[in-house]
Protein backbone atom coordinates (compact mmCIF):
# COMPACT_ATOMS: atom_id res chain seq x y z
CA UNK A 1 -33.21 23.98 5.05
CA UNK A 2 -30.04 21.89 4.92
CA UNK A 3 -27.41 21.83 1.92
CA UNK A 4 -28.75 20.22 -1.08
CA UNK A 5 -27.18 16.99 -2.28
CA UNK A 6 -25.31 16.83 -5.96
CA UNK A 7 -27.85 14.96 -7.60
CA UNK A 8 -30.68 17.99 -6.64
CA UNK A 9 -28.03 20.94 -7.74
CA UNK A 10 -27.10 19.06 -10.97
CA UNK A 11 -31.17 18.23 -11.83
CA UNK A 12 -32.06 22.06 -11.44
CA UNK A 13 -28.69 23.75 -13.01
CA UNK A 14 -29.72 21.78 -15.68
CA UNK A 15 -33.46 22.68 -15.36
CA UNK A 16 -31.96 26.36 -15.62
CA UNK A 17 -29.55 25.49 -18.84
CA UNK A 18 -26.30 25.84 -17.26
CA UNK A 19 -22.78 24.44 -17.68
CA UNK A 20 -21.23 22.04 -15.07
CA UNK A 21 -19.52 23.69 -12.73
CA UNK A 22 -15.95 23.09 -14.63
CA UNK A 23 -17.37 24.89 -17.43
CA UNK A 24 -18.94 27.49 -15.56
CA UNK A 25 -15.24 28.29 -14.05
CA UNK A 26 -13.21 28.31 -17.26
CA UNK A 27 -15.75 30.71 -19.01
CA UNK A 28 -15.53 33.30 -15.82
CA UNK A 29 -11.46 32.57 -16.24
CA UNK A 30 -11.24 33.35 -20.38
CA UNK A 31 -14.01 36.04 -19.53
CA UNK A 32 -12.56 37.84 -16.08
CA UNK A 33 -8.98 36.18 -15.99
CA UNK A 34 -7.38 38.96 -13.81
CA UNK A 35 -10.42 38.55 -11.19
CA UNK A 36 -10.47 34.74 -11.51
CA UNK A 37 -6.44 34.33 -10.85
CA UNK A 38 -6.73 30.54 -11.65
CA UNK A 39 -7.31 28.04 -14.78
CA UNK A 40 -8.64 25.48 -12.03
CA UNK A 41 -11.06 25.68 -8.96
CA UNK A 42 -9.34 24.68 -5.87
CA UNK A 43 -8.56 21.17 -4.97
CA UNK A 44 -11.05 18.90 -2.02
CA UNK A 45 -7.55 18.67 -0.89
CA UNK A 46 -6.98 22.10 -0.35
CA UNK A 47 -10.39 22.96 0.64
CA UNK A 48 -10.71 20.30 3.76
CA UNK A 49 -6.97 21.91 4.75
CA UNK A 50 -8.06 25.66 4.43
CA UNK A 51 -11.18 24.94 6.97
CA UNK A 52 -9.60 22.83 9.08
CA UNK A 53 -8.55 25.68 11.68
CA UNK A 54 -11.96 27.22 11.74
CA UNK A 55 -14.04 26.54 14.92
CA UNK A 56 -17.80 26.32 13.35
CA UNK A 57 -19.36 25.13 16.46
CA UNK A 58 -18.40 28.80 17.39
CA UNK A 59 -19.35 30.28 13.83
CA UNK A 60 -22.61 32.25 13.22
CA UNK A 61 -21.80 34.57 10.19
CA UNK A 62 -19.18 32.88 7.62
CA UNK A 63 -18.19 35.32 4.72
CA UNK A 64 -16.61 33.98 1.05
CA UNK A 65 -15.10 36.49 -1.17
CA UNK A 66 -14.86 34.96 -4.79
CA UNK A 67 -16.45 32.30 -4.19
CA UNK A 68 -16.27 30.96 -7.78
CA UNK A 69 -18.58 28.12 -8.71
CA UNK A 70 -18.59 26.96 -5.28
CA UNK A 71 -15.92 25.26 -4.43
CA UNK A 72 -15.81 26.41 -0.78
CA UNK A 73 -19.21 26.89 -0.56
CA UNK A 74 -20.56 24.23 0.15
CA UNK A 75 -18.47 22.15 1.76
CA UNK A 76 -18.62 25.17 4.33
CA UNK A 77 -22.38 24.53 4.26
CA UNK A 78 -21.60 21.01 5.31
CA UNK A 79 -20.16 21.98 8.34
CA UNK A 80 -22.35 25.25 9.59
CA UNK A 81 -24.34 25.12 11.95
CA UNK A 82 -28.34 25.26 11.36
CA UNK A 83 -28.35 28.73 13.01
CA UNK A 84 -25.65 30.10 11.34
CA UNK A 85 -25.20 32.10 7.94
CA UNK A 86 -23.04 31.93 4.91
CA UNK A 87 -22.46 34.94 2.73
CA UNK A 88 -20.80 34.96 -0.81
CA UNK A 89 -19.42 37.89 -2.04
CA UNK A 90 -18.34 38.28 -6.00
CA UNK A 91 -18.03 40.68 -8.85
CA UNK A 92 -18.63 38.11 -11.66
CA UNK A 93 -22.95 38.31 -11.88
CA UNK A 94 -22.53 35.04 -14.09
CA UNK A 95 -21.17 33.60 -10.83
CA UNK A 96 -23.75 35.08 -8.45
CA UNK A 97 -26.91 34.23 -10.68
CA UNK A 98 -25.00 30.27 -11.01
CA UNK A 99 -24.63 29.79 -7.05
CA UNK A 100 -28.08 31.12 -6.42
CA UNK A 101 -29.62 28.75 -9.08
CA UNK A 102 -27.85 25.96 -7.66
CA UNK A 103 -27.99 26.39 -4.19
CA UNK A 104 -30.94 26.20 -2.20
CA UNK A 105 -30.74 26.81 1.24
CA UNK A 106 -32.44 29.19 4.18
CA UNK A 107 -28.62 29.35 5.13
CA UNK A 108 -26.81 30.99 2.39
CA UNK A 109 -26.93 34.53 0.64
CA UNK A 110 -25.02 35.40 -2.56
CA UNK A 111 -24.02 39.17 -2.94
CA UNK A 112 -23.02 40.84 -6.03
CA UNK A 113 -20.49 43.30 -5.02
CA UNK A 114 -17.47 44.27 -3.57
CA UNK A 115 -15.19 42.89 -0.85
CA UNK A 116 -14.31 46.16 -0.03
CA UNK A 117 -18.23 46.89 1.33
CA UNK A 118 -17.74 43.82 3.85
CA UNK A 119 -18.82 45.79 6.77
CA UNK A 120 -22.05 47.40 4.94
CA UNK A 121 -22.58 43.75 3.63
CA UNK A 122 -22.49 41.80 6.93
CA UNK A 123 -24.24 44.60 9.05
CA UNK A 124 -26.80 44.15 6.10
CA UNK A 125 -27.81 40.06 7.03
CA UNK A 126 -27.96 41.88 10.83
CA UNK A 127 -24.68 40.52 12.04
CA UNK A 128 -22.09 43.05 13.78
CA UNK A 129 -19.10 41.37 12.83
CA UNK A 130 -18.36 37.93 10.96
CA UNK A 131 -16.57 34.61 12.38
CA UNK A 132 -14.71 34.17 9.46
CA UNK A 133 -13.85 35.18 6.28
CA UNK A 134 -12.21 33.03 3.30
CA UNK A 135 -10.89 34.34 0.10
CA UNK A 136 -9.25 33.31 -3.07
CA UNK A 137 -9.31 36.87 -4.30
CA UNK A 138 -5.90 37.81 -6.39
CA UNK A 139 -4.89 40.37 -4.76
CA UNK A 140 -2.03 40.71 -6.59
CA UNK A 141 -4.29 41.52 -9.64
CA UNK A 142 -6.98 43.61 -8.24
CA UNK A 143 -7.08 47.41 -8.82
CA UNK A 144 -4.53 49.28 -7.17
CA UNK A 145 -5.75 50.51 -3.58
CA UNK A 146 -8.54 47.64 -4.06
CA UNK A 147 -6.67 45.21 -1.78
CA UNK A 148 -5.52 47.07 0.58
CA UNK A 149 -8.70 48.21 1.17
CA UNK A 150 -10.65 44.71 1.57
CA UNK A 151 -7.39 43.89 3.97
CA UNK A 152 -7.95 46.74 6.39
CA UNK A 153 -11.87 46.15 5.97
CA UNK A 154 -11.56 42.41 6.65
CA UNK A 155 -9.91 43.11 9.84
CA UNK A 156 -12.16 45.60 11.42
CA UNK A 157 -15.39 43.70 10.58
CA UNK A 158 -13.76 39.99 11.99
CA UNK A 159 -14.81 39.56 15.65
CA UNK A 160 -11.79 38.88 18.48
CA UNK A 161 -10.51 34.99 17.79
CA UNK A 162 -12.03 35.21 14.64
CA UNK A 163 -9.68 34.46 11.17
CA UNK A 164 -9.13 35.97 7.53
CA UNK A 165 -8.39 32.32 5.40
CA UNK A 166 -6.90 33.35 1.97
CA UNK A 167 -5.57 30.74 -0.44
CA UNK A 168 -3.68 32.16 -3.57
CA UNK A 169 -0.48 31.22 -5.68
CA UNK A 170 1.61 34.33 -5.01
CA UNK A 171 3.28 34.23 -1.83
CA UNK A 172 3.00 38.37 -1.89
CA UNK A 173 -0.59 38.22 -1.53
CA UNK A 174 0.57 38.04 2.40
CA UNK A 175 1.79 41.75 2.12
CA UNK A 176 -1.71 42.85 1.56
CA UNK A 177 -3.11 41.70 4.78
CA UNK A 178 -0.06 41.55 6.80
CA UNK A 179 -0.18 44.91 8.24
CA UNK A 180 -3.89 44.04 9.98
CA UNK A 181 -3.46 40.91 11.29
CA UNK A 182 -0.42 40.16 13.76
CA UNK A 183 -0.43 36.69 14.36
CA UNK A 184 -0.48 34.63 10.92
CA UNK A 185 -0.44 30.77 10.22
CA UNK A 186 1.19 29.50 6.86
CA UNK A 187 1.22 25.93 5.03
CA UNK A 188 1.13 24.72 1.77
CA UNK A 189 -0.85 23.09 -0.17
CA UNK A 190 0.87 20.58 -3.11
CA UNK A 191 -2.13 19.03 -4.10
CA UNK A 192 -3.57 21.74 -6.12
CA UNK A 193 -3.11 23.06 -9.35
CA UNK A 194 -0.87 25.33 -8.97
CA UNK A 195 0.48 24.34 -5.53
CA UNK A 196 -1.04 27.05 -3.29
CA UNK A 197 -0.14 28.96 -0.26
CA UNK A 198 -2.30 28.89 2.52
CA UNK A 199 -3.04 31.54 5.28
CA UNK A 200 -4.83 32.08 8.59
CA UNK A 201 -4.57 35.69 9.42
CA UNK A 202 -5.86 36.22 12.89
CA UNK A 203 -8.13 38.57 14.71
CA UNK A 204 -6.57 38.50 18.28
């Protein structure tokens, strides 16, 4: 089943009683702000940047940690293939139980849980390693050990040529991957608020 259009998601979130998806983000900000990390979901701008380096004629299994409202969501389901799979991984359950009521298609999963359980999580949907990964987590923020811990999973559960795609404000969220991935792209992106810094960590 392909990506449904706005006018379908908007006619059954509000079937379900839920907030626009601007609402739906502040709420999980005032309510989780340290696991949020932003007043704002990501700029089009940003998003169409971030993907721009990933290869989806050669993607089967794309992975999203915090993937929010869905920001990146589906705009990645715009560009997957038929065959392939999207998985969304988050802590929040308000924004798990939003993307699944919103999103209807044979393509995407939404897991409540950790990043940390990637490789459970993907060998779970029958995959042996994913394509790509992205994620807006603030690592900065998270529980100490926690990001170090999704970094070093991240890279042993990305196939060869594959890439880690993390967007975030601090420019030290780079020393939490870093160590696993030795070949790493960097840009910015100014139209976003805040301006962000981009990464492509790579699997080589």
């Amino acid at each position: 089943m392909p990506a449904s259009t706005a006018a379908e998601r908007r006619s059954r979130r509000r079937a379900a009683g839920l907030p626009s998806p601007a609402m739906m983000f502040l709420k999980g900000f005032f309510k989780h702000p340290v696991m949020v990390g932003a007043i704002a979901s990501s700029s089009q701008r940003l998003v169409r940047h971030m993907l721009s380096k990933v290869d989806f004629d050669q993607c089967k299994l794309f992975v999203e940690y915090g993937p929010g409202v869905g920001t990146f969501t589906r705009p990645i389901l715009d560009r997957l293939a038929p065959d392939a799979k999207l998985v969304v991984i988050d802590t929040n359950p308000d924004f798990i139980a939003y993307l699944r009521a919103t999103i209807i298609d044979s393509r995407f999963s939404a897991v409540l849980g950790s990043a940390a359980d990637i490789k459970q999580i993907v060998k779970d949907h029958g995959f042996e390693h994913a394509d790509y990964i992205a994620s807006g987590l603030p690592f900065s923020t998270l529980p100490p050990g926690v990001g170090d811990a999704i970094a070093k999973a991240t890279s042993e559960i990305i196939r060869p040529g594959g890439a880690f795609l993390v967007y975030q404000y601090n420019p030290k969220v780079r020393n939490f991957f870093a160590p696993y991935f030795p070949r790493i792209d960097h840009a910015m992106e100014w139209v976003n608020i805040p301006p962000a810094q981009l990464w492509w960590a790579w699997k080589d």
